[in-house]
Structures are given as C-alpha cells and as structure tokens.
Protein backbone atom coordinates (compact mmCIF):
# COMPACT_ATOMS: atom_id res chain seq x y z
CA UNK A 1 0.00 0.00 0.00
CA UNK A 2 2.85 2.46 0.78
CA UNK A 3 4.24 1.85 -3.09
CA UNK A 4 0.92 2.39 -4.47
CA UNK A 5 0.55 5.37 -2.44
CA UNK A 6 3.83 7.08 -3.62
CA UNK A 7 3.70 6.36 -7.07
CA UNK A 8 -0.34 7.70 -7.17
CA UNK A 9 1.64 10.95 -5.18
CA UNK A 10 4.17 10.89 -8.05
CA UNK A 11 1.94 10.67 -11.07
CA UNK A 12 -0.42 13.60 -9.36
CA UNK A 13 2.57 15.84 -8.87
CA UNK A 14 3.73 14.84 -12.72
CA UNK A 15 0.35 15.89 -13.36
CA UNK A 16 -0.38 18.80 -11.61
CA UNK A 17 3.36 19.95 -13.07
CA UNK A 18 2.30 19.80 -16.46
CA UNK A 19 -1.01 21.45 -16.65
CA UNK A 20 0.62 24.32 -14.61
CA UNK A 21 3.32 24.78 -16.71
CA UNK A 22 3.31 25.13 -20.97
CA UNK A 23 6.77 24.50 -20.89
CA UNK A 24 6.36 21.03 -19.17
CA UNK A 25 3.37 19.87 -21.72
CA UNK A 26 5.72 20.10 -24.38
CA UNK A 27 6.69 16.51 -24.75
CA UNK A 28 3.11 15.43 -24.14
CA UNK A 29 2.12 17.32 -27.09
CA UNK A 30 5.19 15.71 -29.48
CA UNK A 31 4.51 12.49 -28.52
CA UNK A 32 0.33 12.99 -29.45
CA UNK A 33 -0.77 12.87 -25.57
CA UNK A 34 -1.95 15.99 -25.35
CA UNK A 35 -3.52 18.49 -27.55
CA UNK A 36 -3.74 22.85 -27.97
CA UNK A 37 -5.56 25.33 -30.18
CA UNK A 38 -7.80 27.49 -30.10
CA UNK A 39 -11.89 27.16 -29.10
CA UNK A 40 -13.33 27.80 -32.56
CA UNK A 41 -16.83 26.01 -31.90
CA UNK A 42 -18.94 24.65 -28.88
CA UNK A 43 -22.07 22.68 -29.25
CA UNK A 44 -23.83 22.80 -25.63
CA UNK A 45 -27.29 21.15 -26.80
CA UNK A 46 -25.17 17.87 -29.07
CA UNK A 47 -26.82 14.55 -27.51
CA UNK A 48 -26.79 10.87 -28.08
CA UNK A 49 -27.83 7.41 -27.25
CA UNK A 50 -26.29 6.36 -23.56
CA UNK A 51 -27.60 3.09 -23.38
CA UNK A 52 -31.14 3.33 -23.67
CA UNK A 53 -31.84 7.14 -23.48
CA UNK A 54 -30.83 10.11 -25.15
CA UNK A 55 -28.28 12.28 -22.71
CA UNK A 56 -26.29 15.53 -23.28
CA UNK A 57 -22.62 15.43 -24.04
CA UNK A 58 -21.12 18.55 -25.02
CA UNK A 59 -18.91 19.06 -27.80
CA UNK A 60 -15.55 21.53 -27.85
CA UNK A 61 -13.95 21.98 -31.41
CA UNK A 62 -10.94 23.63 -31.24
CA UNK A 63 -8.10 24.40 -33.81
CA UNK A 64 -5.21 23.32 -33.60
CA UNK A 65 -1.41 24.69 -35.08
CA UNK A 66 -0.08 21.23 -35.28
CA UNK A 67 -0.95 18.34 -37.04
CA UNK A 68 -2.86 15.89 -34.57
CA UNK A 69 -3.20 11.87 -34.95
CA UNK A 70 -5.14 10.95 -31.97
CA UNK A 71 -7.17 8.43 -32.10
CA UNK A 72 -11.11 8.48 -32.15
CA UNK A 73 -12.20 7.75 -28.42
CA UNK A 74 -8.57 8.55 -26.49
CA UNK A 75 -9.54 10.16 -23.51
CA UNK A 76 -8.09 13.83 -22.84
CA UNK A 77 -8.47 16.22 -19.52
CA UNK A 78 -8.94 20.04 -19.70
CA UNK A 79 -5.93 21.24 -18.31
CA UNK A 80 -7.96 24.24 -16.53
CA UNK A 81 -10.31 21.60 -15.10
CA UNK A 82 -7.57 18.42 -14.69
CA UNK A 83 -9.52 16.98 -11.73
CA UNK A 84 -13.30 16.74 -13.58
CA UNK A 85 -14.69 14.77 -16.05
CA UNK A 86 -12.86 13.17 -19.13
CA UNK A 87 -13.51 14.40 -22.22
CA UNK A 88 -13.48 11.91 -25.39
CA UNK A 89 -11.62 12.45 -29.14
CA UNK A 90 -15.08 12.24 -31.13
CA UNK A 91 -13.26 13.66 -34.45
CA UNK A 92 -9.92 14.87 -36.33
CA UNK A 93 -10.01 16.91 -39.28
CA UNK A 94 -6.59 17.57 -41.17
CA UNK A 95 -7.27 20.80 -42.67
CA UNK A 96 -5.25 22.27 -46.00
CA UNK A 97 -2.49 24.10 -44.01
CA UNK A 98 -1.63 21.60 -42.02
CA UNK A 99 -3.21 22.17 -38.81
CA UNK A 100 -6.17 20.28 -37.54
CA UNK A 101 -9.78 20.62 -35.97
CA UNK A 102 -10.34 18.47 -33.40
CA UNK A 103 -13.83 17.58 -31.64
CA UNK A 104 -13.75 16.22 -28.34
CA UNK A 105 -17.17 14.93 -26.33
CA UNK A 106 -17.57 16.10 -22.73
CA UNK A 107 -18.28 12.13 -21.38
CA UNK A 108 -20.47 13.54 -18.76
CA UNK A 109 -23.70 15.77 -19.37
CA UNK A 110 -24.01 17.14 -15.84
CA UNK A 111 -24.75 21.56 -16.32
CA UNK A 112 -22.49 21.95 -13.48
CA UNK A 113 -19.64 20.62 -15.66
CA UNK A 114 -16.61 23.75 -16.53
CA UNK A 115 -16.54 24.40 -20.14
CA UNK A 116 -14.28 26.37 -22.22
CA UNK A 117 -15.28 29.22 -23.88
CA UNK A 118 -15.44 29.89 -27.99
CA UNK A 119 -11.96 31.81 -28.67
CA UNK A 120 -9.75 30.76 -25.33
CA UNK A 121 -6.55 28.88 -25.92
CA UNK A 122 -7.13 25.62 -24.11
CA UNK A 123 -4.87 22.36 -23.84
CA UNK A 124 -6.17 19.03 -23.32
CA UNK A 125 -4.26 16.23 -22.40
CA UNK A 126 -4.00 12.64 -20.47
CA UNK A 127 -2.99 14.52 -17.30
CA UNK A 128 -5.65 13.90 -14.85
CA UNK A 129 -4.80 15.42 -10.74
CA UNK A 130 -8.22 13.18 -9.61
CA UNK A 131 -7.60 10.49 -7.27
CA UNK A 132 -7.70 7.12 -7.91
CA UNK A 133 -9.58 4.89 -5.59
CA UNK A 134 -7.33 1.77 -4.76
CA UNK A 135 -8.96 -1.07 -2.31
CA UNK A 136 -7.36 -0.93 0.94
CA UNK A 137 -6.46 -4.15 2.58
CA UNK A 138 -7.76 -5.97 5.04
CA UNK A 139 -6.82 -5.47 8.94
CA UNK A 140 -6.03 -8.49 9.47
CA UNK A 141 -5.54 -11.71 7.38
CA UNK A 142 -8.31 -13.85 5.52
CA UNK A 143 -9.36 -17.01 6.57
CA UNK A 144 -8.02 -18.65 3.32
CA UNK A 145 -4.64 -17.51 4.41
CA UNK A 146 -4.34 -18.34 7.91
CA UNK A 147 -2.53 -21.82 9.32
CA UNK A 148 -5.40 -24.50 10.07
CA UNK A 149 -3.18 -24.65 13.41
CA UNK A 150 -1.00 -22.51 15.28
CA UNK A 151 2.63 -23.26 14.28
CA UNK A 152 5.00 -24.92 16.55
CA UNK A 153 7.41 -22.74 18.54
CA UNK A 154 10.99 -23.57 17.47
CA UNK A 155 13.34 -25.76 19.77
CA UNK A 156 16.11 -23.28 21.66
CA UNK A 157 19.27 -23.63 20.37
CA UNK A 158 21.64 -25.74 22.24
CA UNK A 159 24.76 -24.75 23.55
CA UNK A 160 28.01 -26.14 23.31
CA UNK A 161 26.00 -29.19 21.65
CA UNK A 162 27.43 -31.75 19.54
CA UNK A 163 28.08 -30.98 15.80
C-alpha cells in the first residue's frame, strides 16, 4: 500500500506539473498525448444514445497549429479543469495548411460541468490530478490464508551441543 501510495503521489505531482506549466506539456504534445488550439466552436445542446436514453454530451472543437493523430475515443483532460470529467476524441479533421480541428465529447452531461469558452486557448491532455480509488487491505488476514493450526514454537538452540 505504501508503493501504491507514492507512485499515485508521483503521477499527481507529474500531473499537476504539467497542466501548470506550458513548458512542461511540451513533450506530451510531441509524442500525441496531449492536444492545444484554439476554441473555434462549442455545441452545448449535441446529444446521443447512452444506453437506452438520449443524454447531453457537449462538444468543444478547437483548432489546432499542429498536425494531430489521436485516435477516435482517447480520452483527454482540460488542463484548466484536470480533476473533472474526461472528455473523449469524437473527431480529427486535417485541414489544407496543415493544422487540424479536433472535436472532443464532454463524457459527462451534468450543467455543473466547466466548459471552455469559444476563442480561449485551451490544452487538453492525459494529465488527470483526480484520485484514484485503490482497495485498501484488510486489517487483518483472511481465513483462506491463515494456518489451520498454530505453528509450533521452534526448539532453543543448544549450547556447546554436539556438531
């Protein structure tokens, strides 16, 4: 538990480091984990088919300066809201001069949900500072891994004895 609890302390702080800092998010957004641009559309009212009903799930287009090759459904965080919901890759366009609209899906459709607004440079990437729940362990040992009987107490060690 004390491992699992300091690397979950690291990756928050690795987190929290890079949506604070541009300079820091630069290698997330060479190596295609994390996107930037520009908030050139926002659909509030976009819904589909959750299961059996229709829900809301926002949509944020933004355009990007860089080419982006992200894959349809990658999950992404708002850096200026890192600790809410995910949001999902729901489309990449390449346009002519090389940069790219991107679409991502707010996955939840709850109004109190942050949103960015059209024209603010936003970054999205797979930075998340929420915790993550990890079962804690039992007080004391399960029955399937306990002795069926006490075990014996070892024999003291003989002085002197004969080797």
């Amino acid at each position: 538990m004390l491992l699992s609890n300091l690397e979950e302390a690291t990756r928050r702080l690795a987190a929290e480091e890079a949506c604070d800092d541009p300079l820091v998010m630069i290698p997330y957004l060479l190596d295609n984990k994390a996107v930037q641009g520009r908030v050139v559309d926002l659909d509030l009212n976009h819904e589909e088919v959750a299961r059996v009903r229709q829900v809301r799930r926002p949509l944020v287009t933004i355009l990007s300066p860089d080419p982006c090759i992200m894959r349809r459904g990658k999950k992404l965080w708002w850096t200026a809201s890192a600790d809410g919901a995910p949001y999902e890759v729901h489309e990449v366009q390449a346009t002519p001069n090389g940069q790219s609209r991107v679409t991502l899906k707010l996955t939840t459709g709850s109004r109190g949900a942050p949103l960015p607004s059209l024209g603010d440079q936003v970054c999205f990437s797979v930075h998340t500072t929420s915790s993550r729940w990890f079962a804690s362990l039992p007080p004391s040992e399960p029955w399937t891994h306990r002795p069926s009987a006490p075990r014996p107490q070892p024999m003291p060690i003989e002085e002197g004895g004969n080797t």
